[in-house]
N, C-alpha and C. Protein backbone atom coordinates (compact mmCIF):
# COMPACT_ATOMS: atom_id res chain seq x y z
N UNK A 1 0.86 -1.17 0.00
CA UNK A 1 0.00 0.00 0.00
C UNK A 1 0.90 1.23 0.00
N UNK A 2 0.52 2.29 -0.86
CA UNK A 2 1.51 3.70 -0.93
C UNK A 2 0.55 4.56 -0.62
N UNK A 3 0.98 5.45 0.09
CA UNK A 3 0.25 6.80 0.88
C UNK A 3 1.12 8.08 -0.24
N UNK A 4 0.44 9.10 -0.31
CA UNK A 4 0.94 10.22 -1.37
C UNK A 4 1.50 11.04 -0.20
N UNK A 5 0.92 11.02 0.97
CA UNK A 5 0.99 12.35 1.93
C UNK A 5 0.88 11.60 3.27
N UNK A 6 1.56 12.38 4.41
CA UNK A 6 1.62 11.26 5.84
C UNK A 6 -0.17 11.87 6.43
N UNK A 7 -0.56 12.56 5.97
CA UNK A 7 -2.00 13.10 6.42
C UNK A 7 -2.83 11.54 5.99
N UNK A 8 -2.97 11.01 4.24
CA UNK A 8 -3.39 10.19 3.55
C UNK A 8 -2.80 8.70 4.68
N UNK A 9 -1.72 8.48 5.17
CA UNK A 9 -1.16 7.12 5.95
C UNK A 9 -1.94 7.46 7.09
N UNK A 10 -2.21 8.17 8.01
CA UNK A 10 -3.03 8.59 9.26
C UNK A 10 -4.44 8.13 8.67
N UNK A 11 -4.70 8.51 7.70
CA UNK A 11 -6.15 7.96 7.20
C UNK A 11 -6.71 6.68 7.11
N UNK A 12 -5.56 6.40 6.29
CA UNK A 12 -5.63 5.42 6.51
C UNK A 12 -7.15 4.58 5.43
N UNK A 13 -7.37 5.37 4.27
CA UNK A 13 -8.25 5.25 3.52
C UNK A 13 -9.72 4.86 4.39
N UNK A 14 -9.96 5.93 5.61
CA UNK A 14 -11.06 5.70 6.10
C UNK A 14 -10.64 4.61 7.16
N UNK A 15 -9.66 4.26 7.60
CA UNK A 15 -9.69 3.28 8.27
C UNK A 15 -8.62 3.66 9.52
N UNK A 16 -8.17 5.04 9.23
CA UNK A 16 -6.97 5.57 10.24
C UNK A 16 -7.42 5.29 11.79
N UNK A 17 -9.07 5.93 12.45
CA UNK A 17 -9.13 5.47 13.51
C UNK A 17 -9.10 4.21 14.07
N UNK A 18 -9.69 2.76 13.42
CA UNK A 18 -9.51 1.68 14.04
C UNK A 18 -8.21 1.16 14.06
N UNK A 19 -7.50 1.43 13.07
CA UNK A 19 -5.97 1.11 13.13
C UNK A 19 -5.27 1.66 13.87
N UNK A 20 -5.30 2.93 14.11
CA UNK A 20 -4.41 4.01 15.19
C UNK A 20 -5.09 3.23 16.67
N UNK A 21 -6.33 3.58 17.10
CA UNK A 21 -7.21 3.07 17.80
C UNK A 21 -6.57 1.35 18.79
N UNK A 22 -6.36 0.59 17.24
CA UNK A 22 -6.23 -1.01 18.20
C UNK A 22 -4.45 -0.61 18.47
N UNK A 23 -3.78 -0.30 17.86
CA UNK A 23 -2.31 0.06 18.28
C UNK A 23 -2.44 0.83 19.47
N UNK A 24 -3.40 1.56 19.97
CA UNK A 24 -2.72 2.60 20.93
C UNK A 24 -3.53 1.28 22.49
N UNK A 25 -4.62 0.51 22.04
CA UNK A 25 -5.17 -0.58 22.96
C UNK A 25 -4.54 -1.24 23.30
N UNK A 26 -3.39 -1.46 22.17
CA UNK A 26 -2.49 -3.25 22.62
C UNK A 26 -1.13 -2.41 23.31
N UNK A 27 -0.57 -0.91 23.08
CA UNK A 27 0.20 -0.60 23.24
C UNK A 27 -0.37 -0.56 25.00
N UNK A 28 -1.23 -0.06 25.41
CA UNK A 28 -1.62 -0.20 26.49
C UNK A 28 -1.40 -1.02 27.38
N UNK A 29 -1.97 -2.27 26.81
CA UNK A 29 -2.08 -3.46 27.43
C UNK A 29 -0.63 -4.20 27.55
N UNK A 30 0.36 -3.96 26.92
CA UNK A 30 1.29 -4.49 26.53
C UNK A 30 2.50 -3.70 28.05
N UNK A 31 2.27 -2.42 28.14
CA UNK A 31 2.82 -2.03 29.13
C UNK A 31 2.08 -1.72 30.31
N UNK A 32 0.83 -2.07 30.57
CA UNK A 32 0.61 -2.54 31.80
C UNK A 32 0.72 -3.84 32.08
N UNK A 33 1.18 -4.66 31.46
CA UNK A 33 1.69 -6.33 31.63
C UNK A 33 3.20 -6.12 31.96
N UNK A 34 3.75 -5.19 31.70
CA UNK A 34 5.06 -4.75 32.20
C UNK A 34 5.19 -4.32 33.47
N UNK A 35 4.70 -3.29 33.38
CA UNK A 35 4.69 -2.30 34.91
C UNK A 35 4.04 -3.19 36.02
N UNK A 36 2.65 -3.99 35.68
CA UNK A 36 2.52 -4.08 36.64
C UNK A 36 2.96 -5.32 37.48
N UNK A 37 3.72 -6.45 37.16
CA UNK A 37 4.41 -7.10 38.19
C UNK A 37 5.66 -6.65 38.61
N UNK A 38 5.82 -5.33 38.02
CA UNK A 38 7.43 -4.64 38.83
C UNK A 38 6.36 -4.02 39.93
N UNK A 39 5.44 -3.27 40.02
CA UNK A 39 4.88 -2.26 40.85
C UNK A 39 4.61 -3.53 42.12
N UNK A 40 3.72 -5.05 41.54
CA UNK A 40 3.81 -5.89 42.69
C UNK A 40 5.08 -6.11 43.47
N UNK A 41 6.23 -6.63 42.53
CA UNK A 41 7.32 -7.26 43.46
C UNK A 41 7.92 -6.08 44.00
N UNK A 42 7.99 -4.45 44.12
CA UNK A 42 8.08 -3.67 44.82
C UNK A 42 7.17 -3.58 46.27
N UNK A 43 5.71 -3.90 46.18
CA UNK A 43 4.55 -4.01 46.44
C UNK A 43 5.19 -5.35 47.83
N UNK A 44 5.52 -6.27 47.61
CA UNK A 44 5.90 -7.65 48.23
C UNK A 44 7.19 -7.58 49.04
N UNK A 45 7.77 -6.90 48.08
CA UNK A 45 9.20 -6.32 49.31
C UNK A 45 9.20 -5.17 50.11
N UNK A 46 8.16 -4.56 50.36
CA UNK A 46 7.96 -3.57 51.19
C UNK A 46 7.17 -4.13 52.58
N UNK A 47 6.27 -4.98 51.98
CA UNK A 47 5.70 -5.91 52.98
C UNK A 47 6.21 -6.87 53.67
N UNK A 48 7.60 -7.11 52.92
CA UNK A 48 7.99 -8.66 53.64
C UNK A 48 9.19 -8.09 54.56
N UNK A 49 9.65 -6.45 54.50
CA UNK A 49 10.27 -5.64 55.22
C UNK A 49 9.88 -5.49 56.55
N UNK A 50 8.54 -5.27 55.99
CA UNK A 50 7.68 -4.89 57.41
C UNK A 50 7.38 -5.72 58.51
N UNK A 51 7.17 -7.12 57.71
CA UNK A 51 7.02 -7.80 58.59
C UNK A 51 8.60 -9.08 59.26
N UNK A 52 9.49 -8.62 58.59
CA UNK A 52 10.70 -8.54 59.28
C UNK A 52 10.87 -8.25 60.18
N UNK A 53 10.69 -6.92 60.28
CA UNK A 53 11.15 -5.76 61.25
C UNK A 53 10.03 -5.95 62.56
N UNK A 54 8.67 -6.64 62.10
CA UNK A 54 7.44 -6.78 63.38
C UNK A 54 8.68 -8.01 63.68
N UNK A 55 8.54 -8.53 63.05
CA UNK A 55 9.42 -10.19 63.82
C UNK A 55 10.55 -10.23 64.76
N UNK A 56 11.05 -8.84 64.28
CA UNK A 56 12.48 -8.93 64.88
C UNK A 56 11.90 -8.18 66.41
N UNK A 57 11.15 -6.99 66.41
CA UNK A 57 10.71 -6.95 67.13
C UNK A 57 10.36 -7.34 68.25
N UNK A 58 9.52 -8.26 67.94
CA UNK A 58 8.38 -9.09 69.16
C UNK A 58 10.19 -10.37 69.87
N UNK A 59 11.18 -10.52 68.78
CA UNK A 59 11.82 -11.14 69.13
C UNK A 59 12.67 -10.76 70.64
């Protein structure tokens, strides 16, 4: 497929929003499958700190 103009490739011959559209969905999805088991195992070592520190505590 050849576009004359980058306005005409955005278009995408009428089809620019669902195409722009599912790219910007999967781009989404793709980096919240990233982020979010770093944000957990941050999430898990803050907790398993805490309850270190109760342990050592009560010790």
């Amino acid at each position: 497929m050849s576009f004359n103009s980058f306005s005409e490739f955005l278009a995408m011959d009428g089809h620019g929003l669902y195409v722009w559209l599912s790219y910007a969905i999967a781009a989404t999805i793709v980096t919240i499958n990233l982020v979010s088991p770093l944000l957990r195992k941050k999430q898990l070592k803050a907790e398993l700190l805490r309850r270190l520190r109760r342990e050592k505590k009560a010790v």
